[in-house]
N, C-alpha and C. Protein backbone atom coordinates (compact mmCIF):
# COMPACT_ATOMS: atom_id res chain seq x y z
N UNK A 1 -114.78 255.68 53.47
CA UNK A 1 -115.43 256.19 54.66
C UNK A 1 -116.93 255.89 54.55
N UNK A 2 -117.28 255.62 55.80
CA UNK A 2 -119.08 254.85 55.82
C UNK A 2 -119.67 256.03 56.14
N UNK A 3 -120.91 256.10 55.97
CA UNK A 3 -121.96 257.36 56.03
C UNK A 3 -122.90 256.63 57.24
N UNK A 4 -123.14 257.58 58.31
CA UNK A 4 -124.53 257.09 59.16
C UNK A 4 -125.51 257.66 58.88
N UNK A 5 -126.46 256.79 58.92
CA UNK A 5 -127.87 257.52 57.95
C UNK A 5 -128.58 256.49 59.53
N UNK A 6 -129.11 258.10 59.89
CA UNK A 6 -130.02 257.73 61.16
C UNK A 6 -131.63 257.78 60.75
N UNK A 7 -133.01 256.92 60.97
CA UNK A 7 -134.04 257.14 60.85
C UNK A 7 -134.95 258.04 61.68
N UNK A 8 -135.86 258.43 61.43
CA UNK A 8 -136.60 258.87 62.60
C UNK A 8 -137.62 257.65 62.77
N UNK A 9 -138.22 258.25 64.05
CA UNK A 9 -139.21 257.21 64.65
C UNK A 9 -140.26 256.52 63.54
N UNK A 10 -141.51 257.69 63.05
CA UNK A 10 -141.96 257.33 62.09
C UNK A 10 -141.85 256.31 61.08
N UNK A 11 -140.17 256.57 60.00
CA UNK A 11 -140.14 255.62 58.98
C UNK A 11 -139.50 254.52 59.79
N UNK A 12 -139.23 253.99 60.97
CA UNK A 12 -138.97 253.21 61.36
C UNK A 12 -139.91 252.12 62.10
N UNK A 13 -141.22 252.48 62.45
CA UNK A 13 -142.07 252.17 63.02
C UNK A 13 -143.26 251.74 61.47
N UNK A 14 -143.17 252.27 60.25
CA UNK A 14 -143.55 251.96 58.76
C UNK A 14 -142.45 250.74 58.54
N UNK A 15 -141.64 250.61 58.51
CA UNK A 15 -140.42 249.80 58.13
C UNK A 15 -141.05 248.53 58.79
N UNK A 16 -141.08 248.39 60.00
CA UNK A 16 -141.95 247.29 60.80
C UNK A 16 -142.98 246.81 60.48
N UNK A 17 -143.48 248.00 60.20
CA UNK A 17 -145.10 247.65 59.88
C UNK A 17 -145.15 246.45 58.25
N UNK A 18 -144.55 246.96 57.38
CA UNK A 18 -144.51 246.67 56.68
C UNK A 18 -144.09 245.41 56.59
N UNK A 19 -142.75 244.95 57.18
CA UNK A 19 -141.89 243.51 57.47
C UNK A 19 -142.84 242.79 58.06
N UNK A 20 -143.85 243.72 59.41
CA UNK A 20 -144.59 242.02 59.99
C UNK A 20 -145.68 241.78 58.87
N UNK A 21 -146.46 242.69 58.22
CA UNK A 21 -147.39 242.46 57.70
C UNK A 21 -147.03 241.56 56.21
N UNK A 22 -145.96 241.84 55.44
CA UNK A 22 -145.60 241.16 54.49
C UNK A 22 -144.78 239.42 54.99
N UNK A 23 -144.12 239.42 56.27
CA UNK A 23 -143.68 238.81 56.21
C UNK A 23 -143.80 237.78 57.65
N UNK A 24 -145.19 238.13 58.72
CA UNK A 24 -145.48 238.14 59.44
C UNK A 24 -144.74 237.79 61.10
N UNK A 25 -143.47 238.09 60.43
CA UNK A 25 -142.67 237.75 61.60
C UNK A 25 -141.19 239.17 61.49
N UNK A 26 -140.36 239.79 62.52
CA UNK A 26 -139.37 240.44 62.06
C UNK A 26 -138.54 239.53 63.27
N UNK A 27 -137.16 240.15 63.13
CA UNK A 27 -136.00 239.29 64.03
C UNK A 27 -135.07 240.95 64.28
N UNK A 28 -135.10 241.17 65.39
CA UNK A 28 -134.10 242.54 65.47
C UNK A 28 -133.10 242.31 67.04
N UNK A 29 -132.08 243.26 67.19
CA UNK A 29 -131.79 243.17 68.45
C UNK A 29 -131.85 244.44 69.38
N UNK A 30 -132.30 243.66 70.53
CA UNK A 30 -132.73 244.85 71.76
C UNK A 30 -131.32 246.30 72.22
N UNK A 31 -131.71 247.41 72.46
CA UNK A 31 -130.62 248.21 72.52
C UNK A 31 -130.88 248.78 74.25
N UNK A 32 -132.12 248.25 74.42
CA UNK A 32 -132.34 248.86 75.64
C UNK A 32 -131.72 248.48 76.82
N UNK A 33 -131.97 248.97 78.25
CA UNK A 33 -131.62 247.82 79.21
C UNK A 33 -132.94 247.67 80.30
N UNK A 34 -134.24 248.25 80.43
CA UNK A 34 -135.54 248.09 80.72
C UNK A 34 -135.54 246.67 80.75
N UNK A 35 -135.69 246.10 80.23
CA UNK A 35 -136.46 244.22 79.93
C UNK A 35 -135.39 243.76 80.65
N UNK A 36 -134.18 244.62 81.60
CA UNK A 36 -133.17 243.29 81.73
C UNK A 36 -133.51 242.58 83.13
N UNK A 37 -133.18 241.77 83.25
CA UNK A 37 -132.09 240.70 82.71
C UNK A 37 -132.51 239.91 81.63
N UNK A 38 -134.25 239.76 81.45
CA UNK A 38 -134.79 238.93 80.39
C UNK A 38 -134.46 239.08 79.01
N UNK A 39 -134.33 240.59 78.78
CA UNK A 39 -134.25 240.75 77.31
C UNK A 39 -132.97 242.08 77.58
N UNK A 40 -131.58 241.19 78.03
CA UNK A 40 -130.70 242.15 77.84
C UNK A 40 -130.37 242.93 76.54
N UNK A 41 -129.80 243.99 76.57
CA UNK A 41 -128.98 244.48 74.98
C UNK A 41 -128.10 243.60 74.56
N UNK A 42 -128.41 243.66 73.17
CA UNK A 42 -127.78 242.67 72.80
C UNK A 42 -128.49 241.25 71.69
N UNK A 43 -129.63 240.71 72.93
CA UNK A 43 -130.46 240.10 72.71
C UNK A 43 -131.08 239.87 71.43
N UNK A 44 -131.49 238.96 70.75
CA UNK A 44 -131.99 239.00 69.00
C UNK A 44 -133.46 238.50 69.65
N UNK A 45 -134.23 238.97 69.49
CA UNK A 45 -136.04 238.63 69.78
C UNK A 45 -136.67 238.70 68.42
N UNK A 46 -137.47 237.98 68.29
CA UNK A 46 -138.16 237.95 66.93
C UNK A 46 -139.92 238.06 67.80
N UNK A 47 -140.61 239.16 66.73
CA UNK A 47 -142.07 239.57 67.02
C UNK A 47 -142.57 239.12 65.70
N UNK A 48 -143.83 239.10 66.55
CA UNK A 48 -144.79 238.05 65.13
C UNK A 48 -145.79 239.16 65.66
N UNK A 49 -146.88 238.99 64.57
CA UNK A 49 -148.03 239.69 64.61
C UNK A 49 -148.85 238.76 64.38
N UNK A 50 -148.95 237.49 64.44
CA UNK A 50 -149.77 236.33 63.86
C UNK A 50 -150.03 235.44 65.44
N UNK A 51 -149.49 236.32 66.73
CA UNK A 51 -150.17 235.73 67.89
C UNK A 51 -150.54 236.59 68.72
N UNK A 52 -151.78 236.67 69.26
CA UNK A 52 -152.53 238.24 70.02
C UNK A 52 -151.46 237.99 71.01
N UNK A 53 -151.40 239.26 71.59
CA UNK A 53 -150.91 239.50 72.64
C UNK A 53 -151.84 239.15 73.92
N UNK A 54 -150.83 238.62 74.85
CA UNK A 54 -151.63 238.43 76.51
C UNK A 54 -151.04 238.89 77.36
N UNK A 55 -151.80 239.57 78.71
CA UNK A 55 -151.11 240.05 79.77
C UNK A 55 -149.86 239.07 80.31
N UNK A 56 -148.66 239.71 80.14
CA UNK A 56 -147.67 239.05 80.70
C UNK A 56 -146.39 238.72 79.39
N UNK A 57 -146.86 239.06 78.38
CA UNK A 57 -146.00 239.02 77.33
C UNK A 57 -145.38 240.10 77.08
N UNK A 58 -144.28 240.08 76.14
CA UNK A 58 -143.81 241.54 75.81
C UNK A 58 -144.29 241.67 74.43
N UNK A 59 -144.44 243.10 74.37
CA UNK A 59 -144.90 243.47 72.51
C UNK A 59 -144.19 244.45 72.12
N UNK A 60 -143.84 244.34 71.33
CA UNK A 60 -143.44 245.75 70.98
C UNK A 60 -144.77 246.66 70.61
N UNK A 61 -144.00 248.12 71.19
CA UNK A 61 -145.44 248.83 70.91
C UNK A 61 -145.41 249.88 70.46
N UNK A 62 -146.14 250.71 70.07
CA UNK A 62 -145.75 252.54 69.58
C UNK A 62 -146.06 253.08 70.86
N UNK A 63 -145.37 253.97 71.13
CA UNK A 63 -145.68 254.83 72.02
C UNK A 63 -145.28 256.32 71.89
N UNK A 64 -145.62 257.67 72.04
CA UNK A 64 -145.00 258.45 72.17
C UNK A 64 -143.89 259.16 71.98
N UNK A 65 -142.73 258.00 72.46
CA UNK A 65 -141.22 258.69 72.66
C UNK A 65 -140.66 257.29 71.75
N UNK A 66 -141.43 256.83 70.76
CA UNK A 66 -141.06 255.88 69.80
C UNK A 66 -141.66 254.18 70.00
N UNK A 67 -140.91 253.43 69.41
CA UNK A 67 -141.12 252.31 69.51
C UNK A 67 -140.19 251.27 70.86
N UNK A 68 -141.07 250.50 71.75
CA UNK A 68 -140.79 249.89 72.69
C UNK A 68 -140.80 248.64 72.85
N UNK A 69 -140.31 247.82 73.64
CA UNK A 69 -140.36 246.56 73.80
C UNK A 69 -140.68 246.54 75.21
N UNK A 70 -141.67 246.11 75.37
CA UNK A 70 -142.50 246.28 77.62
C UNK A 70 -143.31 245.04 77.62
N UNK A 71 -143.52 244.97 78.69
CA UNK A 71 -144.24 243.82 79.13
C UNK A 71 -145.89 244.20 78.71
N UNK A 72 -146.90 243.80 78.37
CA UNK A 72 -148.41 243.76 78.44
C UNK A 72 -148.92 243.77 80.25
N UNK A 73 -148.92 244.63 80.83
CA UNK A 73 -149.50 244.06 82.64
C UNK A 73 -150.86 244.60 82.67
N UNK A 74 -151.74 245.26 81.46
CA UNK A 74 -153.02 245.10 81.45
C UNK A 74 -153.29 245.60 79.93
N UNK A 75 -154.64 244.49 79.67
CA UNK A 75 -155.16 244.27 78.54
C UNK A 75 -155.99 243.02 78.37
N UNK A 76 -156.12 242.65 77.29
CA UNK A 76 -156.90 241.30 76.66
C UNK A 76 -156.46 240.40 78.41
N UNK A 77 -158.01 240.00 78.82
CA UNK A 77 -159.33 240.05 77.71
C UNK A 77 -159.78 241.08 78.51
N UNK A 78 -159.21 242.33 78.87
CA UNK A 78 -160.00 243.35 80.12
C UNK A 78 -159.60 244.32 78.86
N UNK A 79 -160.58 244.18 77.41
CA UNK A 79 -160.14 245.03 76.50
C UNK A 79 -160.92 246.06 76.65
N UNK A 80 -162.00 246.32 77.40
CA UNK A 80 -162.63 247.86 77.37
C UNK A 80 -162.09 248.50 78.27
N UNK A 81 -160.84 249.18 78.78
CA UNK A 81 -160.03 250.18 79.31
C UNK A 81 -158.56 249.73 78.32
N UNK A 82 -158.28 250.54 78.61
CA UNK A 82 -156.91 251.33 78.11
C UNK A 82 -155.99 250.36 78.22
N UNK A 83 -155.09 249.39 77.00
CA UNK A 83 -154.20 248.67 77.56
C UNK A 83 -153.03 249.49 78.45
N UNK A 84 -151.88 248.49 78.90
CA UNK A 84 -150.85 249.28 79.77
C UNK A 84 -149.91 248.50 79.60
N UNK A 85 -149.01 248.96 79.37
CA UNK A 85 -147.21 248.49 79.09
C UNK A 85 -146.35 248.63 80.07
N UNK A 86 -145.27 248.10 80.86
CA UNK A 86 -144.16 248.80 81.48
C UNK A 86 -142.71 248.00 81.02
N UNK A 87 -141.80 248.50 81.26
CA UNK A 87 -140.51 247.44 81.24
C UNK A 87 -140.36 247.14 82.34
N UNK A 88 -139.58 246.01 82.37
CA UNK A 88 -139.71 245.40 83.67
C UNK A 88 -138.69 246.16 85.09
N UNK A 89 -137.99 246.68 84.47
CA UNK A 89 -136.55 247.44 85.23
C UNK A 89 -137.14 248.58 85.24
N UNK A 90 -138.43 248.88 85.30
CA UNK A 90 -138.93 250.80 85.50
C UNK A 90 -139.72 250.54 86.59
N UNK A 91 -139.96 251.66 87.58
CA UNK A 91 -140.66 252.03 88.21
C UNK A 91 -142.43 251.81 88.37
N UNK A 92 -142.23 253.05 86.73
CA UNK A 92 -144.01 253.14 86.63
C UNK A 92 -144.52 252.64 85.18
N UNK A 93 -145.59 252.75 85.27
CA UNK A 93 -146.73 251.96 83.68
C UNK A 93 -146.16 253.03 82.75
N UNK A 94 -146.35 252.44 81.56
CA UNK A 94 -146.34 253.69 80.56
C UNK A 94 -147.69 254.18 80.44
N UNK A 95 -147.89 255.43 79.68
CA UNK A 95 -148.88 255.92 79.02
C UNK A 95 -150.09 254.88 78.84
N UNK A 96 -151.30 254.78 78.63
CA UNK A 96 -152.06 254.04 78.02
C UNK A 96 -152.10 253.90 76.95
N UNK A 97 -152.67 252.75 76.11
CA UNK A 97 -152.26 252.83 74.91
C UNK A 97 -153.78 251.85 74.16
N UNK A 98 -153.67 251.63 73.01
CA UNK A 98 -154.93 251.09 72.61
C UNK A 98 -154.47 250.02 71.86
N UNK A 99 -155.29 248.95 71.48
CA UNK A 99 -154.74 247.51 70.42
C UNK A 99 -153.94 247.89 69.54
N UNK A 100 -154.26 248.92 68.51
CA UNK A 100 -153.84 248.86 67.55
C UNK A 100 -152.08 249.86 67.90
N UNK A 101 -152.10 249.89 69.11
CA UNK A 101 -150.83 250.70 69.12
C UNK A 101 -149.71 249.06 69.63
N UNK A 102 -150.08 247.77 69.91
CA UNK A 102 -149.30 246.60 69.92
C UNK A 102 -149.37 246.38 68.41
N UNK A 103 -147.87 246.10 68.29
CA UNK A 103 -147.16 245.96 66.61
C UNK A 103 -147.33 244.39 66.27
N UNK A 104 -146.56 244.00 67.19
CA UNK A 104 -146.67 242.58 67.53
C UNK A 104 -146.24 241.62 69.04
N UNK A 105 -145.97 240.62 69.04
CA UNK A 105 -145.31 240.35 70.71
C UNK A 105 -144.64 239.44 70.19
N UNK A 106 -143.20 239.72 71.09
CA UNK A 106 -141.87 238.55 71.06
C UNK A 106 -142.62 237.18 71.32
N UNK A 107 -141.73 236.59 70.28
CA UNK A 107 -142.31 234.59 70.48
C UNK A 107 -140.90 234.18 70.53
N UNK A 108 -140.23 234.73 70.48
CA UNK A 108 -138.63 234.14 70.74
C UNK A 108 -137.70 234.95 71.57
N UNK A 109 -136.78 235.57 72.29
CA UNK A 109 -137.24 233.61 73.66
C UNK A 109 -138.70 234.06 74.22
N UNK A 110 -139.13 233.07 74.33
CA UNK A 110 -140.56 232.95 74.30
C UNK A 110 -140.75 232.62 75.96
N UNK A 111 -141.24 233.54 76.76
CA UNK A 111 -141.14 233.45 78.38
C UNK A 111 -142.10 234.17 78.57
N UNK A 112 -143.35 234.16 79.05
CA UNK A 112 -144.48 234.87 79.20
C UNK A 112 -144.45 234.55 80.60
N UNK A 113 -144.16 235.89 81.32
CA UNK A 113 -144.41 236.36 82.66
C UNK A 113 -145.69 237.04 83.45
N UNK A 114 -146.88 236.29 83.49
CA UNK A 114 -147.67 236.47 84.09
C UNK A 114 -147.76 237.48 85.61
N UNK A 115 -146.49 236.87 86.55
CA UNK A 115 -146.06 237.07 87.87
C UNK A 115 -145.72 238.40 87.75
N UNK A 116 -144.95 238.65 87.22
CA UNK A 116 -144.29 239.96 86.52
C UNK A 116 -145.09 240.73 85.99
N UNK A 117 -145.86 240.51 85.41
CA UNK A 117 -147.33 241.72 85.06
C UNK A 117 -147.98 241.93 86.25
N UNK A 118 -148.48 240.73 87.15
CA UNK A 118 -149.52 241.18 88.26
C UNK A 118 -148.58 242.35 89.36
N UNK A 119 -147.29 241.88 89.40
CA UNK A 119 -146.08 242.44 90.26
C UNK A 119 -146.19 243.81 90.22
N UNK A 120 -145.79 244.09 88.58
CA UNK A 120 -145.73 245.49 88.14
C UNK A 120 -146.89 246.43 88.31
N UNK A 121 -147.94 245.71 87.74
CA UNK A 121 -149.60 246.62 88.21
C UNK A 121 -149.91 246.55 89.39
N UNK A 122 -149.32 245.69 90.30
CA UNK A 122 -149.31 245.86 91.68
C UNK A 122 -148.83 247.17 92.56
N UNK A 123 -147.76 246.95 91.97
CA UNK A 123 -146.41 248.24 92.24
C UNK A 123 -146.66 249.62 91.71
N UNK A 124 -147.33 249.66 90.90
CA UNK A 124 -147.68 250.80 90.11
C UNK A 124 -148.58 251.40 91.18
N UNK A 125 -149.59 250.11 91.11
CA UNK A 125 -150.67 251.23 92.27
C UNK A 125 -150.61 251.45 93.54
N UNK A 126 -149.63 250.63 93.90
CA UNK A 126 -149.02 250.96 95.79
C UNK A 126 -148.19 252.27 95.33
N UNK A 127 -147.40 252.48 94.24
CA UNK A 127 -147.02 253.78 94.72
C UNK A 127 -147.92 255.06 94.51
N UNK A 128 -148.81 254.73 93.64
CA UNK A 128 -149.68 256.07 93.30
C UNK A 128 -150.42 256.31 94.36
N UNK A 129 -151.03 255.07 95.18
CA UNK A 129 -151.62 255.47 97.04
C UNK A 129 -150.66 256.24 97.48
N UNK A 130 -149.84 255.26 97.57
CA UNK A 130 -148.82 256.07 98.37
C UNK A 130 -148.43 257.73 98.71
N UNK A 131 -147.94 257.90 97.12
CA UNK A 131 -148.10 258.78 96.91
C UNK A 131 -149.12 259.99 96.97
N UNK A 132 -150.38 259.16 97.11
CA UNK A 132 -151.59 260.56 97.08
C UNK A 132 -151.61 260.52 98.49
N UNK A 133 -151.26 259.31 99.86
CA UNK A 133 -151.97 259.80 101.06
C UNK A 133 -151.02 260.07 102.07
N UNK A 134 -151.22 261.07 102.84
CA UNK A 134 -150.65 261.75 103.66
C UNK A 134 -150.04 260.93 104.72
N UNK A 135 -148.85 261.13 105.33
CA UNK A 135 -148.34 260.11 105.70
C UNK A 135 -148.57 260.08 107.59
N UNK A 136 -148.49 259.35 107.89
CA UNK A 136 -148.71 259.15 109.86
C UNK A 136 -147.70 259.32 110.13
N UNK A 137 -147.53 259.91 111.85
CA UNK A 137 -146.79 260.08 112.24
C UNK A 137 -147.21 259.67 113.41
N UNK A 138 -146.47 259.03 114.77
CA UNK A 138 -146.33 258.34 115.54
C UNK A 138 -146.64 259.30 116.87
């Protein structure tokens, strides 16, 4: 009989740390379904830490409610505010976040979506208008 030995966020987000920095590249597979269709579950993506991240790439990142895989839709080179993450299949931005909270960014499959970042930070802020202004009526 096999034993499941679950991690928490923490030593799992050290575990990484450690693999890109010793070995500057990791290879894992995606469990989410956010990134889909690009980065269905399933998916094997390999992150390097040996290429900066650019708006329109995905990184994996720390965040909050653990470790993520999202698109970059603001950051470098607009590095004095707050970078911003989303997956592509969500609604809204995540949290803000700072450089050192990108681990590294997928280089395999290697598809940097520019369109898809401006899209998403687009979308983000049509709904937050939206949302703040009172609506007309005819």
């Amino acid at each position: 009989m096999s034993e499941i030995v679950t991690a928490d966020a923490a030593f799992a987000e050290e575990a990484l740390r450690d693999c890109l920095h010793a070995f500057g590249r990791i290879r894992f597979r995606v469990t989410g379904t956010c990134m889909g269709p690009e980065l269905p579950p399933g998916r094997i993506v390999t992150v390097s830490r040996e290429r900066a991240p650019r708006i329109g790439d995905v990184v994996l990142v720390r965040q909050a409610g653990g470790l993520k895989l999202h698109r970059l839709v603001f950051g470098p080179p607009l590095s004095r505010w707050a970078w911003r993450t989303k997956g592509d299949r969500l609604t809204t931005l995540d949290p803000p976040i700072g450089p050192g909270d990108v681990l590294g960014t997928v280089v395999e499959p290697r598809r940097r979506r520019l369109g898809l970042a401006l899209r998403a930070c687009a979308g983000s802020l049509w709904a937050r208008l939206s949302a703040g202004s009172p609506r007309r009526t005819a």
